[in-house]
N, C-alpha and C. Protein backbone atom coordinates (compact mmCIF):
# COMPACT_ATOMS: atom_id res chain seq x y z
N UNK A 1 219.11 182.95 166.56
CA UNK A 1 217.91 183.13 165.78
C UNK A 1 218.17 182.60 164.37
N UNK A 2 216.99 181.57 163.94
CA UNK A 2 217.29 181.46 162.28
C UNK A 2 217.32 182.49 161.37
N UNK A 3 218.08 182.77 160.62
CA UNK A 3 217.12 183.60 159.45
C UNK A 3 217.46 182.82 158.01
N UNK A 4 217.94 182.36 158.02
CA UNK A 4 217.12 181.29 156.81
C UNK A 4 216.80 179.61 157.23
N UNK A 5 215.33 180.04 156.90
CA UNK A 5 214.83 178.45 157.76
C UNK A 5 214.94 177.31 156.27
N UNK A 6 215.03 177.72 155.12
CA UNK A 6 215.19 176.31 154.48
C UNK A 6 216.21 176.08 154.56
N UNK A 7 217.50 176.53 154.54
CA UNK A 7 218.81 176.24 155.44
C UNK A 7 219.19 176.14 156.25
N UNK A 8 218.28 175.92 157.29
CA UNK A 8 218.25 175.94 158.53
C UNK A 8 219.46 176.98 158.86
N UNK A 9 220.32 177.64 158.83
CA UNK A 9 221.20 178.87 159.08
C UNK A 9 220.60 179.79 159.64
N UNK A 10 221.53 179.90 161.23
CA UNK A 10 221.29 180.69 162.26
C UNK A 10 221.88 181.93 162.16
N UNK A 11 221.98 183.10 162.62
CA UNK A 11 222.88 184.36 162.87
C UNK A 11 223.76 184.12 163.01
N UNK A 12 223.87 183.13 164.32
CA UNK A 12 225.31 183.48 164.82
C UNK A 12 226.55 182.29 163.48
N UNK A 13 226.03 181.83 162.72
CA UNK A 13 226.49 181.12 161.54
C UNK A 13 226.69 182.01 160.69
N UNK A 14 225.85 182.68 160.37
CA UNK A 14 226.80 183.66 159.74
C UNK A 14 227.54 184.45 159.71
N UNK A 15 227.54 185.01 161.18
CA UNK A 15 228.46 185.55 161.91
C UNK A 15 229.86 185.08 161.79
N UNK A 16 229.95 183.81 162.16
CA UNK A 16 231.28 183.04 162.07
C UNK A 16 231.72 183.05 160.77
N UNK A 17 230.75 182.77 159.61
CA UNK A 17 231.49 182.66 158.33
C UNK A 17 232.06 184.11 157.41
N UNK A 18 231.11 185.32 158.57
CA UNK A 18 231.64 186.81 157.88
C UNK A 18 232.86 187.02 158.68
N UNK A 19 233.24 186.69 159.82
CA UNK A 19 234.40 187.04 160.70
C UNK A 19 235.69 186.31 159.80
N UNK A 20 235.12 184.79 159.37
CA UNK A 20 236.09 183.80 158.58
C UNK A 20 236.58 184.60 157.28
N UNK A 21 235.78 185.45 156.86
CA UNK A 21 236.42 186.19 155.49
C UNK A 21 235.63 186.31 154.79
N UNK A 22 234.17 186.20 154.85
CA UNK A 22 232.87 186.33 153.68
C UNK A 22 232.53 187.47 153.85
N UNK A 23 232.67 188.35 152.41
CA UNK A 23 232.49 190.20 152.33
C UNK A 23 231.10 190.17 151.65
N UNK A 24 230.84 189.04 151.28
CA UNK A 24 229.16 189.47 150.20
C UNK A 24 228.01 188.62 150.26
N UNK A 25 226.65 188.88 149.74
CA UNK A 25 226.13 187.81 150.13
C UNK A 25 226.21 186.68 149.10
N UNK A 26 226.07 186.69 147.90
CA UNK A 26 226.96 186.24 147.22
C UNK A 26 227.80 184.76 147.27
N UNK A 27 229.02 185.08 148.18
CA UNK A 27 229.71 184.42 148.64
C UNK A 27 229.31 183.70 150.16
N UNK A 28 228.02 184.55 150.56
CA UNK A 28 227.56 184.07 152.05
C UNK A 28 226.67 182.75 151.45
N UNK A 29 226.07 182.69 150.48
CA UNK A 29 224.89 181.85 149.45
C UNK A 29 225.94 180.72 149.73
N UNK A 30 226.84 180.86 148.70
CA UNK A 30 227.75 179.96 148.64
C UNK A 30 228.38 178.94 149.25
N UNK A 31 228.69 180.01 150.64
CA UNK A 31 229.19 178.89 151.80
C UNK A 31 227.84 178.29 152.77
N UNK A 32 226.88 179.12 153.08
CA UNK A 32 225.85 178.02 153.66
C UNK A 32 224.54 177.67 152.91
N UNK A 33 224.39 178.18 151.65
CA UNK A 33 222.97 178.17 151.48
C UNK A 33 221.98 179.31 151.21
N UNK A 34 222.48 180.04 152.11
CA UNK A 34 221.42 181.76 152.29
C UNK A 34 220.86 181.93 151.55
N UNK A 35 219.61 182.09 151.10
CA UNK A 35 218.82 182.91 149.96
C UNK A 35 218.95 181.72 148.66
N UNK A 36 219.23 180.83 148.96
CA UNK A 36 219.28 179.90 147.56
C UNK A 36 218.03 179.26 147.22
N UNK A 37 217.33 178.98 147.98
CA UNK A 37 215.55 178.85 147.90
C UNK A 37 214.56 180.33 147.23
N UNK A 38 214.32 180.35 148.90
CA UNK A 38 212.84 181.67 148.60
C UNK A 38 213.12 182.48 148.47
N UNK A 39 214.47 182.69 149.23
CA UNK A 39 215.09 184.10 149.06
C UNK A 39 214.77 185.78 150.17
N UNK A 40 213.76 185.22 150.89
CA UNK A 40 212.98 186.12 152.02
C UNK A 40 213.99 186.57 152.81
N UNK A 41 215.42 185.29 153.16
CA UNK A 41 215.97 185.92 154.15
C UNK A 41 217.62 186.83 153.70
N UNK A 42 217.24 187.22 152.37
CA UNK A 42 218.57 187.85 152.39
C UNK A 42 218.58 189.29 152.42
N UNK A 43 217.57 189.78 152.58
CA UNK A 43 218.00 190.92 153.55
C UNK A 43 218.26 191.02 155.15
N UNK A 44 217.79 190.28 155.45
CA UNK A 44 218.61 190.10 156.96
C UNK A 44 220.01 189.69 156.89
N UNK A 45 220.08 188.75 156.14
CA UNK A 45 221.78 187.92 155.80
C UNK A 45 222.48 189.01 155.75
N UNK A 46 221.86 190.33 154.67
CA UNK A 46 222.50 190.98 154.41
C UNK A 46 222.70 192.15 155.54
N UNK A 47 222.02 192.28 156.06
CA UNK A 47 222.23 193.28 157.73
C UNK A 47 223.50 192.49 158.53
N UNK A 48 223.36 191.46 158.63
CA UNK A 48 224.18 190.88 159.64
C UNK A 48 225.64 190.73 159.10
N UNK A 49 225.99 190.67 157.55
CA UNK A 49 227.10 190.59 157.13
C UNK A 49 227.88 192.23 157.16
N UNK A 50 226.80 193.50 156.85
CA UNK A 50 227.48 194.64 157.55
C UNK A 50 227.41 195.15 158.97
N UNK A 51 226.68 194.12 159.78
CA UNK A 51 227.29 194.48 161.22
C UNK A 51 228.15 193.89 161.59
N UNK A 52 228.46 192.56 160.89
CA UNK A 52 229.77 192.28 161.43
C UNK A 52 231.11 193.26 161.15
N UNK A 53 231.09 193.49 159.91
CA UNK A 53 232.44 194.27 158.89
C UNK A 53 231.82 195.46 159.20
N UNK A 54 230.98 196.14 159.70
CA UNK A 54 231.01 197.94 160.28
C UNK A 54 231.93 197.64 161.74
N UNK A 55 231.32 196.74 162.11
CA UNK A 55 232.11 197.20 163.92
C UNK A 55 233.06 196.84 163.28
N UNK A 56 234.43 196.75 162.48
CA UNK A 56 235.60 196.24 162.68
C UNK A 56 236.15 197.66 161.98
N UNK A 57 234.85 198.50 161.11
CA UNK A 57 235.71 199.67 160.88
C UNK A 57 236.24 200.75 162.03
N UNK A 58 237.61 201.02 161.07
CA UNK A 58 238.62 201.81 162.02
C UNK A 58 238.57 203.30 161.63
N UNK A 59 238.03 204.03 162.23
CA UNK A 59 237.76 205.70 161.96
C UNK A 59 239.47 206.06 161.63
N UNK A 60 239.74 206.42 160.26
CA UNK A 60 240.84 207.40 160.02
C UNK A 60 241.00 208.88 159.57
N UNK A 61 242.04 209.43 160.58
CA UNK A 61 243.17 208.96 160.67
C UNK A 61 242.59 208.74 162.42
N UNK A 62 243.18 208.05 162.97
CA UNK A 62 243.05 207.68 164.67
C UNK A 62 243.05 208.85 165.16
N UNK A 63 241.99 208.84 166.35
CA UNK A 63 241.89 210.11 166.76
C UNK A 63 243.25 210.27 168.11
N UNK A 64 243.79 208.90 168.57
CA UNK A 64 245.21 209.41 169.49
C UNK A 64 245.92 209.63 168.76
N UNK A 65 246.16 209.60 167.51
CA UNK A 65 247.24 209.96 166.86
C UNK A 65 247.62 211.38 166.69
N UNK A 66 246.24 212.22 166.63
CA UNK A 66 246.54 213.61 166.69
C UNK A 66 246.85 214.38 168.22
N UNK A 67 247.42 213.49 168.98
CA UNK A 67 247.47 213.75 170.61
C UNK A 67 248.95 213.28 170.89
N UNK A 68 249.73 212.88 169.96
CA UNK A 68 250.83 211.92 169.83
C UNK A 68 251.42 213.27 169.70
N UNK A 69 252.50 213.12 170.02
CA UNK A 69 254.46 213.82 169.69
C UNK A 69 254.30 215.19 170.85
């Protein structure tokens, strides 16, 4: 799916460039474009850059760890 059509920049593009190491949108602007026009699509940009970096959070302390020794 596009979500920024004057950059033509798809989801799954930004996907790749938040997995690559992009924490903000900011820095998402930067590397493709995002929101550098109209600006409509950076709240979506911005959904998709914390679903990538939420699923990678790690609940601490691990819950096998308290099942350990």
């Amino acid at each position: 799916m596009y979500v920024c059509l004057c950059h033509g920049v798809t989801e799954r593009q930004i996907r790749e460039v938040a997995e690559a190491g992009c924490h903000s949108v900011s820095e998402l602007t930067m590397r493709t474009g995002v929101g550098a026009n109209c600006g409509s699509c950076l709240d979506a940009a911005s959904e998709v850059l914390a679903q990538v970096h939420g699923a990678r959070t790690v609940p601490l302390p691990l819950p096998v760890l308290s099942h350990a020794a």
